[in-house]
Protein backbone atom coordinates (compact mmCIF):
# COMPACT_ATOMS: atom_id res chain seq x y z
CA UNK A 1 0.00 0.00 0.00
CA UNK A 2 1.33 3.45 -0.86
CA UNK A 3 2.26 6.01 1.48
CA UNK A 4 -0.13 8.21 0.52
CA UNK A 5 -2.99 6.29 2.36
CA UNK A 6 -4.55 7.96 5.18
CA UNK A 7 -3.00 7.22 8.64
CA UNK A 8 -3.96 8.04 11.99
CA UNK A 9 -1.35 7.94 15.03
CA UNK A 10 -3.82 7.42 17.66
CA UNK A 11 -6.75 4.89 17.15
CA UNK A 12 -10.11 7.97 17.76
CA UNK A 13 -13.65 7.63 17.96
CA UNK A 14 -14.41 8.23 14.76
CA UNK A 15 -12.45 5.14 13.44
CA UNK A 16 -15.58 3.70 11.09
CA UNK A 17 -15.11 7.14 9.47
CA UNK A 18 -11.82 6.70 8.65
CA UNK A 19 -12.41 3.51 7.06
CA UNK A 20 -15.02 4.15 4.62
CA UNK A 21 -12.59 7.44 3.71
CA UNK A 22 -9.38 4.96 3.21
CA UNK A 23 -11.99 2.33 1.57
CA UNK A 24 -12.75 5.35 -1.02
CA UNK A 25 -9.59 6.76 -1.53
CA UNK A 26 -7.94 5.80 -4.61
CA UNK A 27 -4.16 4.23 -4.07
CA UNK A 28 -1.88 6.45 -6.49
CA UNK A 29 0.18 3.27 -6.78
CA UNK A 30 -1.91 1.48 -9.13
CA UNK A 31 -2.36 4.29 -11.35
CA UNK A 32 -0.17 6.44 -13.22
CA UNK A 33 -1.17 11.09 -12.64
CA UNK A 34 -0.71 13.10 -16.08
CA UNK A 35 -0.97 17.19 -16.14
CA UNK A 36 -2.93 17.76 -19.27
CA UNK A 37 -3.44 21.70 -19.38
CA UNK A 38 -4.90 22.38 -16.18
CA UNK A 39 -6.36 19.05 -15.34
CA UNK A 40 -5.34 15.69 -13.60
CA UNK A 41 -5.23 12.54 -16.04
CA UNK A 42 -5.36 9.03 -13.77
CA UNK A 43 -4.54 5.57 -16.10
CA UNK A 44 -4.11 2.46 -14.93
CA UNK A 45 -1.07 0.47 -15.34
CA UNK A 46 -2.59 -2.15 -16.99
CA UNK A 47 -4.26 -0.05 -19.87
CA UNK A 48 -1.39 1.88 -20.05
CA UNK A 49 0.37 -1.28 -21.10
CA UNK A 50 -2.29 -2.51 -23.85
CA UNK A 51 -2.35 1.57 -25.30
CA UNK A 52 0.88 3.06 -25.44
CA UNK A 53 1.21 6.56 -24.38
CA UNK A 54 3.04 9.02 -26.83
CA UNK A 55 4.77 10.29 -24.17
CA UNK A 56 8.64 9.31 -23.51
CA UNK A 57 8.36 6.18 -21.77
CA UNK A 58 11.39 7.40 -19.02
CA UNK A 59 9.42 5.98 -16.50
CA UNK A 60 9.89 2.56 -15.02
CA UNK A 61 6.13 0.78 -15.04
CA UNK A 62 7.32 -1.73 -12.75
CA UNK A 63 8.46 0.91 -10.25
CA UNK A 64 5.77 1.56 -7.97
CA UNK A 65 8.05 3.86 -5.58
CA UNK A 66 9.15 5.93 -8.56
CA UNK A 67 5.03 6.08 -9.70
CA UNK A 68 4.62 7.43 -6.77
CA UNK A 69 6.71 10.43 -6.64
CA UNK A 70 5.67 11.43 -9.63
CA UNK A 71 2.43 11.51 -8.92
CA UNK A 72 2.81 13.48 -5.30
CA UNK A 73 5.16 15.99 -7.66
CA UNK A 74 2.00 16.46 -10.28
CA UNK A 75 -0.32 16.65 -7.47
CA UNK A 76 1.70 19.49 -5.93
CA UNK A 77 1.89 21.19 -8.72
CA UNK A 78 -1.49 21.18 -9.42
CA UNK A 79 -2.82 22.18 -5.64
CA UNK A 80 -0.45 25.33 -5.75
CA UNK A 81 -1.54 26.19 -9.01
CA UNK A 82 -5.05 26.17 -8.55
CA UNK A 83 -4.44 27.60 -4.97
CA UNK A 84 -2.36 30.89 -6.64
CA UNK A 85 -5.43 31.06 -9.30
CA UNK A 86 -7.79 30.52 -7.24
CA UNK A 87 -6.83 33.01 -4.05
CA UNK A 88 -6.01 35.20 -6.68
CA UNK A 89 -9.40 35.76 -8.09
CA UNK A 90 -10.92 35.45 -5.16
CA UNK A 91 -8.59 38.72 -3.99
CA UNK A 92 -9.11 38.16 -0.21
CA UNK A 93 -6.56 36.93 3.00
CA UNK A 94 -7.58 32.87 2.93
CA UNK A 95 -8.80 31.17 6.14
CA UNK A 96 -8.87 27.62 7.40
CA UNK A 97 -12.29 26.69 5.77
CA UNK A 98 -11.01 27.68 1.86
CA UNK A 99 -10.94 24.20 0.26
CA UNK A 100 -8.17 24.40 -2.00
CA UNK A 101 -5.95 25.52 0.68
CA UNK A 102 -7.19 22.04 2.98
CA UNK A 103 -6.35 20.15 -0.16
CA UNK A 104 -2.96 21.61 -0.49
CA UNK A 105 -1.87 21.06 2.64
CA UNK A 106 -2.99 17.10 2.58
CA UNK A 107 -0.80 16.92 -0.82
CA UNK A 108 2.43 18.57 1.61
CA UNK A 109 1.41 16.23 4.22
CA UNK A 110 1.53 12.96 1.89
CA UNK A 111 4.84 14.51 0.01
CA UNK A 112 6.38 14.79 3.49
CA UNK A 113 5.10 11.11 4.74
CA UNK A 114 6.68 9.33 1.89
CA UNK A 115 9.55 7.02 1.92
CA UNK A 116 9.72 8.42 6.08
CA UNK A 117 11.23 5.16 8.30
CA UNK A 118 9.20 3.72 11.41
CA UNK A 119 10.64 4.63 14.61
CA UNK A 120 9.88 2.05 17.12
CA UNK A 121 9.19 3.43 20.38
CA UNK A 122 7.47 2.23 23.66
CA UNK A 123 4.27 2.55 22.26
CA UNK A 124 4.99 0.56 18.96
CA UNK A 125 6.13 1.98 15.62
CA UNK A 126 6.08 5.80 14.39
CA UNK A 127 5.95 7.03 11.27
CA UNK A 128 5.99 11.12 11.74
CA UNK A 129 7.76 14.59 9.36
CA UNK A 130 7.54 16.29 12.67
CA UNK A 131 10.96 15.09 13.08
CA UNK A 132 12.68 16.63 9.57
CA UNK A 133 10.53 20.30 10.41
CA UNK A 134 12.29 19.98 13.10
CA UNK A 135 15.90 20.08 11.45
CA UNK A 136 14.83 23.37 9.90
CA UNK A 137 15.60 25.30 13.53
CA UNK A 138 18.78 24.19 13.37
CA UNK A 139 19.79 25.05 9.67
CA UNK A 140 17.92 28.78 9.90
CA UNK A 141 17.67 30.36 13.19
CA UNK A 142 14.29 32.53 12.57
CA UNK A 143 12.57 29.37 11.67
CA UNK A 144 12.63 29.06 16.07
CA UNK A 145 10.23 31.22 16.15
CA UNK A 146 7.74 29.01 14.23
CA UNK A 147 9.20 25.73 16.41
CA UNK A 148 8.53 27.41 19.36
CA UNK A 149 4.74 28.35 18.37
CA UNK A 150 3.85 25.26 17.55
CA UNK A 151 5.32 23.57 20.93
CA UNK A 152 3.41 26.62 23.16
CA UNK A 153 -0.03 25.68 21.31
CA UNK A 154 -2.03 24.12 24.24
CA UNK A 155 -4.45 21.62 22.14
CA UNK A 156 -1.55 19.72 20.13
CA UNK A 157 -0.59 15.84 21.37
CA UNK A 158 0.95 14.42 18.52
CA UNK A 159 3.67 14.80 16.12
CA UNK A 160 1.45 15.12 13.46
CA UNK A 161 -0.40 17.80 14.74
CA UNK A 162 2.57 19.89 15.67
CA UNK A 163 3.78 18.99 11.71
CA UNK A 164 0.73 20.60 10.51
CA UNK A 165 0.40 23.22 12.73
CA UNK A 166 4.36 24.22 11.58
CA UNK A 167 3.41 24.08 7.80
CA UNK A 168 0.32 26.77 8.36
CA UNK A 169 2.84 29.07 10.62
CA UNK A 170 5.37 28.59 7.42
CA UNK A 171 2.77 29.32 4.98
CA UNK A 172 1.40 32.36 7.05
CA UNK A 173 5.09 33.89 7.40
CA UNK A 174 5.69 33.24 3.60
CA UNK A 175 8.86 31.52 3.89
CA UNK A 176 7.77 27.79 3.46
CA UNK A 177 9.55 27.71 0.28
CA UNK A 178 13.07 28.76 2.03
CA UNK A 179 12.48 26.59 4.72
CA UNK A 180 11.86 22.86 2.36
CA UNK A 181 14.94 24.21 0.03
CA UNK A 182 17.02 24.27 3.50
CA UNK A 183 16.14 20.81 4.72
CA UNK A 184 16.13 19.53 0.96
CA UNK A 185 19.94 20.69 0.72
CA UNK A 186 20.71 18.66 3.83
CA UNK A 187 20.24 14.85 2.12
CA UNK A 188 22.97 13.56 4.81
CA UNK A 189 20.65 15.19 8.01
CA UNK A 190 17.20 13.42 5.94
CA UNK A 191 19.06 10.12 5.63
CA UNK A 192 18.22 9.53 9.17
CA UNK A 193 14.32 10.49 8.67
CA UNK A 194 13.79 9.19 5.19
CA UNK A 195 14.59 5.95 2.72
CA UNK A 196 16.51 6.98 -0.03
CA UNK A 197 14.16 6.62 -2.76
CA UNK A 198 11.51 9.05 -1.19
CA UNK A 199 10.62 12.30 -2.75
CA UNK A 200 12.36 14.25 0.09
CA UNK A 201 15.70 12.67 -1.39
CA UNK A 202 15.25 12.68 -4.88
CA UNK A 203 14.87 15.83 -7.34
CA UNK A 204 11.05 15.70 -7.34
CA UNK A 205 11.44 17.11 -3.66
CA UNK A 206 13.43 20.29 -5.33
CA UNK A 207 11.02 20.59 -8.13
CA UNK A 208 8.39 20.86 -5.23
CA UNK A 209 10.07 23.58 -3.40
CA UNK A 210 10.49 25.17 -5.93
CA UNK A 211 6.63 25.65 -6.91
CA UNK A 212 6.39 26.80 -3.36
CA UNK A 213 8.11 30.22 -4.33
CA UNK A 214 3.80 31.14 -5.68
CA UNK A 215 3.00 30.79 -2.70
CA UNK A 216 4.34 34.20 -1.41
CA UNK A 217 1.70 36.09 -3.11
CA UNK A 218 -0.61 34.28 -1.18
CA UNK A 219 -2.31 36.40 2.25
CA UNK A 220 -3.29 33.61 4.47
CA UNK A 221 -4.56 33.66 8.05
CA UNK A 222 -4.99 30.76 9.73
CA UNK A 223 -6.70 30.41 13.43
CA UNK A 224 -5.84 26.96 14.66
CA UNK A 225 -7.14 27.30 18.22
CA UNK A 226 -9.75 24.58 18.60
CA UNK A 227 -8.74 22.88 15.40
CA UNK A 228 -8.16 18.72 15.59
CA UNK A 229 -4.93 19.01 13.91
CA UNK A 230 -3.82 15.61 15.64
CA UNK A 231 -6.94 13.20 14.26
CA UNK A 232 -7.83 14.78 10.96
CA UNK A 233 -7.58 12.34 7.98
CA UNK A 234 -6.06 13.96 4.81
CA UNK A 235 -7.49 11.87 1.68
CA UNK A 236 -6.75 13.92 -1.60
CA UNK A 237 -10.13 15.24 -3.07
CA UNK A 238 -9.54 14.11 -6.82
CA UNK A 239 -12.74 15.23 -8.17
CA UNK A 240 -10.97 18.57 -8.05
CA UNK A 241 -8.61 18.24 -10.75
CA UNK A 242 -10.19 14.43 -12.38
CA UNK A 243 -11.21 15.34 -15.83
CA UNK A 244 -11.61 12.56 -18.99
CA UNK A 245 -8.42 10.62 -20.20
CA UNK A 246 -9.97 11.40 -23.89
CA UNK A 247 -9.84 15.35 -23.52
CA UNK A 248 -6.55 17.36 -24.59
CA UNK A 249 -6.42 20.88 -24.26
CA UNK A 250 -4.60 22.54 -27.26
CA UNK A 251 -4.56 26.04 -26.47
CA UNK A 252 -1.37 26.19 -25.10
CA UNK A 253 -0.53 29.57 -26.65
CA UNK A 254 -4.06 31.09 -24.63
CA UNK A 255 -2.39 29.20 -21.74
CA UNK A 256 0.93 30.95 -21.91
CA UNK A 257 -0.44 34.46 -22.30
CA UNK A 258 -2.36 33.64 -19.07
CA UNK A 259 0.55 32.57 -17.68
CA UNK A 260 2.39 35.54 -18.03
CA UNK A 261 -0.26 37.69 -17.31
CA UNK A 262 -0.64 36.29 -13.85
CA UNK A 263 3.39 36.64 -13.70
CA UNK A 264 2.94 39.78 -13.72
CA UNK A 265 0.28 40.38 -11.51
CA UNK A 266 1.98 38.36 -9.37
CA UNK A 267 5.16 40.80 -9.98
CA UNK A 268 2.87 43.94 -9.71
CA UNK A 269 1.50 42.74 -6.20
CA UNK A 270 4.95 41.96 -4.91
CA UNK A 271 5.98 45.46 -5.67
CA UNK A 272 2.59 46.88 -4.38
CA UNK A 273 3.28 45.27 -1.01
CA UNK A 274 7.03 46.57 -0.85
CA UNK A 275 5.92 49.89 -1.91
CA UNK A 276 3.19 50.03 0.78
CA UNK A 277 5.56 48.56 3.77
CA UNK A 278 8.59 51.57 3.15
CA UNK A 279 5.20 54.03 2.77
CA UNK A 280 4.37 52.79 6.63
CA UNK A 281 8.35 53.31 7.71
CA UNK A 282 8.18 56.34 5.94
CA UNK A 283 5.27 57.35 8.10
CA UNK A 284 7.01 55.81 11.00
CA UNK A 285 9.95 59.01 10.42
CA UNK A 286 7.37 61.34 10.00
CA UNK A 287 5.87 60.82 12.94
CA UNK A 288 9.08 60.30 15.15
CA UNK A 289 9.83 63.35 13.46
CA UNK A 290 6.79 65.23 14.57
CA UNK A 291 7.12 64.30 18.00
CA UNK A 292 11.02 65.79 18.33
CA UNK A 293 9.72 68.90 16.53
CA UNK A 294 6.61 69.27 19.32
CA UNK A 295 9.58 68.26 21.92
CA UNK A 296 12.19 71.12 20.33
CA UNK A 297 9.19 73.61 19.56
CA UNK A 298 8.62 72.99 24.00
CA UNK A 299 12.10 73.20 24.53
CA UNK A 300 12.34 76.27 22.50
CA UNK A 301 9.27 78.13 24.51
CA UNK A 302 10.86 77.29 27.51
CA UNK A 303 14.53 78.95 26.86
CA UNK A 304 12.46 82.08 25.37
CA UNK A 305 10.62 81.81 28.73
CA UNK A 306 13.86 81.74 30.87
CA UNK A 307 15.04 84.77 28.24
CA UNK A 308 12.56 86.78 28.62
CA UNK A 309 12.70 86.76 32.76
CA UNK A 310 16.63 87.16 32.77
CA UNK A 311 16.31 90.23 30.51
CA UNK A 312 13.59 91.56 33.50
CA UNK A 313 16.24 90.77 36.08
CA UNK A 314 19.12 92.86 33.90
CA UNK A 315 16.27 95.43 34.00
CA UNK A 316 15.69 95.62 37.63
CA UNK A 317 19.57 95.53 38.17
CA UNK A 318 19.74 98.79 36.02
CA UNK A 319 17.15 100.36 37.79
CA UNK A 320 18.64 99.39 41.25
CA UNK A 321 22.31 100.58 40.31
CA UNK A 322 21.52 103.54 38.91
CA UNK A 323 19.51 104.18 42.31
CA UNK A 324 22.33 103.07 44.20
CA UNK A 325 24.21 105.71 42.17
CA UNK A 326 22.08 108.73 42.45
CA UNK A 327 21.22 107.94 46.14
CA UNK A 328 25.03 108.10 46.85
CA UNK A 329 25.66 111.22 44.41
CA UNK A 330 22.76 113.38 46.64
CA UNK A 331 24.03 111.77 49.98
CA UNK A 332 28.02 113.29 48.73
CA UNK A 333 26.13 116.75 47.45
CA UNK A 334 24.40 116.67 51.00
CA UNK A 335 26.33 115.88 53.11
CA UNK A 336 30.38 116.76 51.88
CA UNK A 337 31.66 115.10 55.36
CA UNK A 338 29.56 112.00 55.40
CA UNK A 339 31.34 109.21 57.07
CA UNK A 340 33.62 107.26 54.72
CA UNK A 341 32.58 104.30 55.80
CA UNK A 342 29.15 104.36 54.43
CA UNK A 343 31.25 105.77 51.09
CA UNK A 344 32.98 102.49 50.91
CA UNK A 345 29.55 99.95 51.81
CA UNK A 346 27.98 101.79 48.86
CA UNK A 347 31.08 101.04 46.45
CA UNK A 348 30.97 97.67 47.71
CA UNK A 349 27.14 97.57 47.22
CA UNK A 350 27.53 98.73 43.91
CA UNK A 351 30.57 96.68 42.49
CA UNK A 352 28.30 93.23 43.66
CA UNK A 353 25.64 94.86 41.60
CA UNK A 354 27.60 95.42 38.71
CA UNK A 355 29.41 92.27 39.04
CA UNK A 356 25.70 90.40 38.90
CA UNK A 357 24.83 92.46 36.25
CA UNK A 358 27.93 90.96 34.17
CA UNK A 359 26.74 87.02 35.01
CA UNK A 360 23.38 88.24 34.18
CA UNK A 361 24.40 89.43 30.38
CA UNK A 362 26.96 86.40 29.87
CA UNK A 363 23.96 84.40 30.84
CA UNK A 364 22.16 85.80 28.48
CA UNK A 365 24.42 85.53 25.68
CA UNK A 366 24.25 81.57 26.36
CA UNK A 367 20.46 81.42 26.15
CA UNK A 368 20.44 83.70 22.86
CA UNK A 369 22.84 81.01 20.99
CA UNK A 370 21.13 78.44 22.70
CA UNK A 371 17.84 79.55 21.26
CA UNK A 372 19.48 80.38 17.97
CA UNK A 373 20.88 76.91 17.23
CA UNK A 374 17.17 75.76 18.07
CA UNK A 375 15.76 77.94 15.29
CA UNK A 376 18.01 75.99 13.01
CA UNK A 377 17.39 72.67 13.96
CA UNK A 378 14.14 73.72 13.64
CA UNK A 379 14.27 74.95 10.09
CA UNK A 380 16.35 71.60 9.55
CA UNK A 381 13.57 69.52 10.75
CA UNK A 382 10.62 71.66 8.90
CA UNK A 383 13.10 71.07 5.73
CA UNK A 384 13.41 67.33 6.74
CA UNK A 385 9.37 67.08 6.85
CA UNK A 386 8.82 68.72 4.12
CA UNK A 387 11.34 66.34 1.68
CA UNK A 388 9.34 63.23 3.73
CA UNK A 389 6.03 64.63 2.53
CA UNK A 390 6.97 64.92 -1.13
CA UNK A 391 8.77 61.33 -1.07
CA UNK A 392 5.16 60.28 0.47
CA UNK A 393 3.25 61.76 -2.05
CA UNK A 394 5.18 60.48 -4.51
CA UNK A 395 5.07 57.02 -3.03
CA UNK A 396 1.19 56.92 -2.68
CA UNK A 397 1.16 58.19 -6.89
CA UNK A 398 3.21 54.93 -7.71
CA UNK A 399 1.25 53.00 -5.30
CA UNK A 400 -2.11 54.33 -7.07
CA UNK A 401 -0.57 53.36 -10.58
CA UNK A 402 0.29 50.11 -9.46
CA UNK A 403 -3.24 49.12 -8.58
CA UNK A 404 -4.30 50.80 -11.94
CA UNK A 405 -1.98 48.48 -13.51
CA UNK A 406 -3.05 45.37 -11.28
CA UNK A 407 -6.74 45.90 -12.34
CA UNK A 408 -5.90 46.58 -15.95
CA UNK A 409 -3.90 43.02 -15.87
CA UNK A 410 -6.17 41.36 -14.14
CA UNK A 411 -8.69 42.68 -16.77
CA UNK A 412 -6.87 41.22 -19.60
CA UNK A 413 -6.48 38.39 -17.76
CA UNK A 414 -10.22 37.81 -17.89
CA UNK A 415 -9.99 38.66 -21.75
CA UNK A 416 -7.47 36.18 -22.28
CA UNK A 417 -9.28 33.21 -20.64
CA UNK A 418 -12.28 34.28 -23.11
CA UNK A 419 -10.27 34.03 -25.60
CA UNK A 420 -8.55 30.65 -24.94
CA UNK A 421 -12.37 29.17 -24.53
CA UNK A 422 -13.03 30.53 -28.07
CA UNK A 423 -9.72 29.06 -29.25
CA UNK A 424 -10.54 25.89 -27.86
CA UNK A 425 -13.86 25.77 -29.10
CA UNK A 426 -12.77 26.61 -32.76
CA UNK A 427 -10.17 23.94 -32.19
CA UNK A 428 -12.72 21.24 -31.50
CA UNK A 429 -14.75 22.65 -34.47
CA UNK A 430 -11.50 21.71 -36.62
CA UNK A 431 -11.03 18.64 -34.90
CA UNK A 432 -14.70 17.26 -35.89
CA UNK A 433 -13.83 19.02 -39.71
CA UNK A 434 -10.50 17.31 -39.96
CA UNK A 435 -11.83 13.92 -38.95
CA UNK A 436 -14.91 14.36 -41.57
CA UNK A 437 -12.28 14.97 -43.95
CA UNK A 438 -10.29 12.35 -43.02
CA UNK A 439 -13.38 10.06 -43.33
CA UNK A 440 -13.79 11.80 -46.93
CA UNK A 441 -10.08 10.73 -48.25
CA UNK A 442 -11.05 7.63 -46.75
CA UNK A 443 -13.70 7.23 -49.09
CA UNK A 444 -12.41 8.71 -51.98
CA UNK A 445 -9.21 6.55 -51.40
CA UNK A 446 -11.30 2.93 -51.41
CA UNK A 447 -13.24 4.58 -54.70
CA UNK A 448 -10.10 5.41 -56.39
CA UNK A 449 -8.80 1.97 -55.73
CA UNK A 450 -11.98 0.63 -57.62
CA UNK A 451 -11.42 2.75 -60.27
CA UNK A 452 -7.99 1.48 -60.70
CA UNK A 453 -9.17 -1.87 -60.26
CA UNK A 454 -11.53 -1.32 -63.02
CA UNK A 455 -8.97 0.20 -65.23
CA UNK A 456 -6.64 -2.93 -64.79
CA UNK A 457 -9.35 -5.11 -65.67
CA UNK A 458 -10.44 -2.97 -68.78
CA UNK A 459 -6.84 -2.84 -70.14
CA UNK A 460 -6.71 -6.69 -69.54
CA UNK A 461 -10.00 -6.87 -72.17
CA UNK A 462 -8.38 -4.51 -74.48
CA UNK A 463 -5.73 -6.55 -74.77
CA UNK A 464 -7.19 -9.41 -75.68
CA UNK A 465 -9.70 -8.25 -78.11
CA UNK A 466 -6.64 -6.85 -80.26
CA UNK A 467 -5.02 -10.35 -79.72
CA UNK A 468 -7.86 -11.77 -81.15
CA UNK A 469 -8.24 -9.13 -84.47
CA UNK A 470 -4.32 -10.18 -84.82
C-alpha cells in the first residue's frame, strides 16, 4: 500500500469514518497522474500497457516507488496552481475553511510522509515529518520562532499535529519555500528520517520547493485554536482536478499568455506590497519626526521663557544701580563730610551689583545662541518634513498606478481566458472538420482503388480483343 494512504497515530472515535474514507480513496500506486493543461489525467497500469502513451516512456512501469513520486510531484503542482489562481481571483486573505488551501496542505502532508522510516518506540512503531521540520531550527535560526509556536499551542498531542500546525505558521510567514529548500539541501541530516528513494531525497522534492516560491503572493490567516490538527484524515479530493483521459487541451498559446499575465500580476503585487511597507516606515519618520519637533518647539518656549525673565532681572539691576548711584551722588552733594565708611559699603554695594549684572548678560548671551541653534534645527527639521512629505506623495502616486496596472492586468487576464475558450472551441470545431475529412479521403481513397481496379481489368479486355483481331 502506498504512502499516501490515510494514517492516523492514535486509534479515535471516529475510526468507522476513517475507514469508509481509506476504503474510497484511490491508491496512487496502481495508477499512473498526467498534467494535461490544467487538469489531472489518472490511467491504470494495466491499460497503459495494452495503449501506449506518446509520451517518452522514461518511467519505469514496474516501479511503484518511482510512480509514486511522480504523482505526489504532479499533485503538488497542481494544488499550488489552482491555490495561486484561485486566491487570486478570489482577492481576499484565505482562512482555514477555503478548500483548496485544505487540499494543499494534505498533498504537503503525503509529500512529506513518503519514503519516512518507522521509529519504534514504547508505544509501537512511528511514522511522523515532525521530526525533519524539526531540522529546519537548526539550519535557519528565525525558523525558532515558528518551532517554538507550535510547541506553546495548548491543544496539540501528537507529532502530526505539531507537523501541521508548523506548515500553516510557514505558509502564514511566507517563507515555506526557504524553509523545504534548507532541509532539501541537507540529504545527509534526511538520511536519518527518510529511505533513499523518497521524494524528500530525490529531485522531485526540489522541483516541489520550488513551486512553493507562488505561494508568497498568497495572504493567508490561519486560526488553529480549537482545530483537531492531531486526528484529521487527509485523503486527496480528486474530483478537483479528475477530468476525462480522452480530452486534450490545445490552447497552449491562450495558456501561456495567461501565464504571463498572472506573472505579472503576481510581480505587480509583490511590488505593491514593498511599496506600501517603506510608505508605513516612511510614516514611521514622519511621525518620530513630529514628536522631536513638538519636543524642540517645547524646549524652545521654555529657553524664550527663561530669556525673557533674565532680561527683567538685567532690568531691575539697572534700575537698582543707577539708584544706588544717584542715592550716593545726593548723599556726597548733601552731606560733603559723610562718614567714609558708608562711602565704601555703597562702592561695595555697587561693584556686587555690577558684578551680577555681568553674570546676568553672559547668561544671556548663552540662552540667545542656545535659542538660535534651536531655530536651526528647527528649520532643519521643517526642511526634513517637508522632503518626507513629497517622497510620500510620490510614493502613494506609484502605489495608485500600481493598482491601476493590477486591475488593468487582471482585466486582460479575464480577456485572455475568453479568448482561450473561443480558441478551444474553434479547435474542436477543426477537430470534428478534420476527422470528416479524413473520413472523406477515406472514401475517396477505397473509390479510387476501384477505379484502378476497373482500369486494370479494362486494359486486360483490351488486350485481348486486339489479340484476337491479330
Amino acid at each position: 500500500m502506498s504512502d499516501l494512504t490515510p494514517q492516523s497515530d492514535a486509534p479515535t472515535p471516529t475510526t468507522d469514518k476513517i475507514t469508509q474514507a481509506a476504503r474510497e480513496t484511490i491508491y496512487l500506486c496502481n495508477f499512473r497522474v498526467s498534467v494535461d493543461g490544467e487538469w489531472l489525467c489518472l490511467r491504470e497500469l494495466n491499460d497503459i500497457s495494452l495503449t501506449p502513451d506518446p509520451e517518452p516512456a522514461h518511467e519505469d512501469p514496474k516501479d511503484p516507488i518511482a510512480i509514486e513520486r511522480l504523482n505526489l510531484m504532479n499533485m503538488a503542482k497542481l494544488s499550488i496552481k489552482g491555490l495561486i489562481e484561485s486566491a487570486l481571483n478570489l482577492g481576499r486573505t484565505l482562512d482555514s475553511d477555503y478548500a483548496p488551501l485544505q487540499q494543499f496542505f494534505v498533498v504537503m502532508e503525503h509529500c512529506l510522509k513518503h519514503g519516512l522510516k518507522s521509529k519504534k518506540t514504547f508505544l509501537g512503531q512511528n511514522k511522523s515529518f515532525w521530526g525533519p521540520l524539526e531540522l529546519v531550527e537548526k539550519l535557519t535560526p528565525e525558523a525558532g520562532e515558528i518551532t517554538a509556536s507550535v510547541k506553546d499551542l495548548p491543544g496539540l498531542k501528537t507529532p502530526l499535529g505539531r507537523g501541521r500546525a508548523w506548515l500553516r505558521l510557514a505558509l502564514m510567514q511566507k517563507k515555506l519555500s526557504d524553509y523545504m529548500k534548507t532541509i532539501i539541501n541537507r540529504k545527509d541530516l534526511l538520511s536519518e528520517f527518510y529511505e533513499a528513494n523518497a521524494l524528500m531525497m530525490e529531485e522531485e522534492g526540489a522541483v516541489i520547493a520550488g513551486l512553493l516560491v507562488g505561494l508568497n503572493v498568497i495572504d493567508a490567516n490561519l486560526c488553529m485554536k480549537g482545530e483537531d490538527l492531531d486526528s484529521q484524515v487527509g485523503v486527496i479530493d480528486f474530483s478537483m482536478y479528475l477530468k476525462d483521459g480522452a480530452h486534450s487541451s490545445k490552447s497552449t498559446e491562450g495558456d501561456g499568455q495567461i501565464t504571463a499575465i498572472l506573472d505579472q500580476k503576481n510581480y505587480v503585487e509583490e511590488l505593491n506590497r514593498h511599496l506600501s511597507a517603506s510608505v508605513n516606515n516612511l510614516q514611521a519618520k514622519v511621525d518620530a519626526l513630529e514628536k522631536s519637533n513638538t519636543k524642540l518647539t517645547e524646549e524652545l518656549a521654555v529657553a524664550n521663557n527663561r530669556i525673557i525673565t533674565l532680561q527683567e532681572d538685567l532690568e531691575r539691576v539697572k534700575e537698582e544701580s543707577s539708584y544706588f548711584v544717584e542715592s550716593s551722588r545726593k548723599a556726597s552733594r548733601a552731606d560733603g563730610t559723610a562718614n567714609g565708611q558708608v562711602l565704601g559699603e555703597t562702592r561695595k554695594q555697587l561693584k556686587e551689583e555690577t558684578q551680577l549684572r555681568l553674570d546676568v548678560e553672559k547668561e544671556l548671551e548663552v540662552q540667545i545662541g542656545m535659542k538660535q541653534e534651536m531655530e536651526l534645527s528647527m528649520k532643519m527639521l521643517e526642511k526634513d518634513i517637508c522632503e518626507k512629505h513629497d517622497a510620500l506623495v510620490e510614493l502613494r502616486q506609484q502605489l495608485d498606478e500600481l493598482r491601476t496596472l493590477n486591475h488593468e492586468l487582471s482585466v486582460k487576464s479575464q480577456s485572455s481566458e475568453t479568448g482561450a475558450k473561443q480558441k478551444s472551441d474553434i479547435i474542436s470545431r477543426l477537430e470534428e472538420k478534420t476527422n470528416q475529412m479524413g473520413s472523406i479521403i477515406k472514401q475517396l481513397e477505397s473509390s479510387e482503388n476501384d477505379m484502378a481496379k476497373q482500369a486494370r481489368s479494362l486494359n486486360t479486355a483490351a488486350g485481348k480483343l486486339l489479340q484476337r483481331q491479330q
